[in-house]
C-alpha atoms as a PDB file:
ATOM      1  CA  UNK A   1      43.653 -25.584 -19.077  1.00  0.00           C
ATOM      2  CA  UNK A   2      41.666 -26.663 -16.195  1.00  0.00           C
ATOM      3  CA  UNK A   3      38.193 -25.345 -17.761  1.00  0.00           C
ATOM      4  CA  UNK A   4      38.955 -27.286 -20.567  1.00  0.00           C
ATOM      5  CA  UNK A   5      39.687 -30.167 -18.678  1.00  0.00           C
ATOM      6  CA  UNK A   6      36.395 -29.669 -16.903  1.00  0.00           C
ATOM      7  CA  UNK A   7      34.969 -28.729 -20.211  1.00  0.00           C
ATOM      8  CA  UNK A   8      35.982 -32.604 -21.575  1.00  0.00           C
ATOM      9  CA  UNK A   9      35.019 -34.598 -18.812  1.00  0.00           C
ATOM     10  CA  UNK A  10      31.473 -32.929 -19.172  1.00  0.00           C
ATOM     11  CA  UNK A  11      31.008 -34.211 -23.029  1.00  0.00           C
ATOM     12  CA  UNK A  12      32.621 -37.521 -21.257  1.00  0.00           C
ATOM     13  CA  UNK A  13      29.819 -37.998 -18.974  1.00  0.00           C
ATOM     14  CA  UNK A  14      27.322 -36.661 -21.337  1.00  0.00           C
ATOM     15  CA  UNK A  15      28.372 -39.367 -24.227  1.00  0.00           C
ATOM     16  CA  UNK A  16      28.082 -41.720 -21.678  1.00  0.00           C
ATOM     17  CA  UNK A  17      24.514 -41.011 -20.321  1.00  0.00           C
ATOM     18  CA  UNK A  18      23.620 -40.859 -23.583  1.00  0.00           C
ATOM     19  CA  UNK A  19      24.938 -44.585 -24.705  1.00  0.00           C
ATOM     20  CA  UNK A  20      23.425 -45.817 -21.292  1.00  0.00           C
ATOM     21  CA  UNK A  21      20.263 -44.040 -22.335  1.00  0.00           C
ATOM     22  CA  UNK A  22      20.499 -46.026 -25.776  1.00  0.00           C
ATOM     23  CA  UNK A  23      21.491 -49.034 -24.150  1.00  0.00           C
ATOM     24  CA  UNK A  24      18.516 -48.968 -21.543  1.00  0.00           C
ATOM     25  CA  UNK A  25      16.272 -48.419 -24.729  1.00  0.00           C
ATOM     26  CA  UNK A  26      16.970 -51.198 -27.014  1.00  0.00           C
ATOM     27  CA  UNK A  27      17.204 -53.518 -23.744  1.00  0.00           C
ATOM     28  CA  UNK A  28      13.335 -52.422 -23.118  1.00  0.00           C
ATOM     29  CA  UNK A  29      12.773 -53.095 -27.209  1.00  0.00           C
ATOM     30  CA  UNK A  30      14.394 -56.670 -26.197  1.00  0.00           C
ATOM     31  CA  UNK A  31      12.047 -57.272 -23.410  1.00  0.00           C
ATOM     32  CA  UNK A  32       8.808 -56.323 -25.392  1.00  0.00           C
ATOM     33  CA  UNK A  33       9.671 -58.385 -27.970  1.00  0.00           C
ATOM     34  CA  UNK A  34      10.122 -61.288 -25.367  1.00  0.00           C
ATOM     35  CA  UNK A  35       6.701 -60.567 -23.966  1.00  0.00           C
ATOM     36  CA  UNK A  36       4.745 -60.402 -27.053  1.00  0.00           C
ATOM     37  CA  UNK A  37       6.398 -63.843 -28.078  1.00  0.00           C
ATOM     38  CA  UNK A  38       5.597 -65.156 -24.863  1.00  0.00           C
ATOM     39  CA  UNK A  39       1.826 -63.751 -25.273  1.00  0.00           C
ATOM     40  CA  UNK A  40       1.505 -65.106 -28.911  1.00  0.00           C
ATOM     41  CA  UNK A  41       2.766 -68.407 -27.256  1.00  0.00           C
ATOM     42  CA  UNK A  42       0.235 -68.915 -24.739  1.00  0.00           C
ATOM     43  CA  UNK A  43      -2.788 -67.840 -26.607  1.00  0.00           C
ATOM     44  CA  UNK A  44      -2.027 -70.743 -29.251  1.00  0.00           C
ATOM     45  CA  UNK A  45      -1.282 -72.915 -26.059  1.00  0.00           C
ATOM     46  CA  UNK A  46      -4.576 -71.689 -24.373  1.00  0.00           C
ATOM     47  CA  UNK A  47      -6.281 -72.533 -28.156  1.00  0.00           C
ATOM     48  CA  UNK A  48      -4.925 -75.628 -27.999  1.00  0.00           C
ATOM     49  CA  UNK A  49      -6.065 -76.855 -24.594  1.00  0.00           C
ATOM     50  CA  UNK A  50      -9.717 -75.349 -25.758  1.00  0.00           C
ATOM     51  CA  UNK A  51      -9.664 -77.758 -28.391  1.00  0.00           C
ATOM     52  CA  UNK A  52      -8.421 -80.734 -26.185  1.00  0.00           C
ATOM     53  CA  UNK A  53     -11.556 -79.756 -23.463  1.00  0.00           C
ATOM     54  CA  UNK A  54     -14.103 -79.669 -26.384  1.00  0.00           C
ATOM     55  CA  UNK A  55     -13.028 -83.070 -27.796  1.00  0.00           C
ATOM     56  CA  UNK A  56     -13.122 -84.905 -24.178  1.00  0.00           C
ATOM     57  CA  UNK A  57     -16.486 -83.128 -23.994  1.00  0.00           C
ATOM     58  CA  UNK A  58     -17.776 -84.588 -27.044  1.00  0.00           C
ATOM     59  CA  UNK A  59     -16.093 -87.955 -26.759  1.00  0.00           C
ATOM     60  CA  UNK A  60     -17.474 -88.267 -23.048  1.00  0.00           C
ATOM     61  CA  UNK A  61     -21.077 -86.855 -23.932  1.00  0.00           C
ATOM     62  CA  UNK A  62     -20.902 -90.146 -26.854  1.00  0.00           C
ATOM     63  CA  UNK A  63     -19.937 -92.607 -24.345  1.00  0.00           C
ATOM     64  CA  UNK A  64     -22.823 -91.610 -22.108  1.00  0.00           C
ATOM     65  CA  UNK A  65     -24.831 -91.739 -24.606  1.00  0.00           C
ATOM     66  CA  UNK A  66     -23.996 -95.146 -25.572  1.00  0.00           C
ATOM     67  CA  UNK A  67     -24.116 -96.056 -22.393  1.00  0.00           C
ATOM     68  CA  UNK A  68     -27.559 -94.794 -21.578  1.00  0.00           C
ATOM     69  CA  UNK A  69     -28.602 -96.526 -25.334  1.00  0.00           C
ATOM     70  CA  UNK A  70     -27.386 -99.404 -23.250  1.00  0.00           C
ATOM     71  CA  UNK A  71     -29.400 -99.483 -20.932  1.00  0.00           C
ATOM     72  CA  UNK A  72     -32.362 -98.650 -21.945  1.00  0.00           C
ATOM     73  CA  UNK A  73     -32.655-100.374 -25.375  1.00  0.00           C
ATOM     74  CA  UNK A  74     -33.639-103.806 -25.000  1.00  0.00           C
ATOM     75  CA  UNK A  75     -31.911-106.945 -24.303  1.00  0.00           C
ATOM     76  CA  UNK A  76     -31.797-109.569 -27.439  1.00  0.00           C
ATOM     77  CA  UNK A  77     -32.744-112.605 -25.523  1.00  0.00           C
ATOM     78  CA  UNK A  78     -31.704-116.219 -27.256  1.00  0.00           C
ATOM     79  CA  UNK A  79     -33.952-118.886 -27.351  1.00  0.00           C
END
């Protein structure tokens, strides 16, 4: 009686490892799928700021060029 007792609480504990080991698994399976979200999120965000930089650059580059068209070109005088 007591071996098979003994012999119970063994399969017990053995079920239950094994549903922590499932459990442990499909929490990882969460967490990578959080992290490749979170990675597919901040590439478009880093595209996104790329594009914002390269239209300040271009904007600024025409308003120093205007600028320097300013300056240099000459003055309409008015007689």
């Amino acid at each position: 009686m007591i071996k098979r007792q003994q012999g119970e609480e063994a399969m017990d504990k053995e079920r239950s490892n094994t549903q922590e080991s499932e459990d442990i698994l499909i929490a990882l399976d969460q967490v990578e799928q959080t992290i490749e979200v979170m990675c597919d999120t901040l590439v478009r965000l880093k595209e996104k700021v790329n594009m914002h930089l390269r239209s300040v650059d271009e904007y600024s580059e025409k308003v120093a060029q205007m600028s320097l068209e300013e300056t240099v070109a000459p003055k309409e005088t008015m007689h």
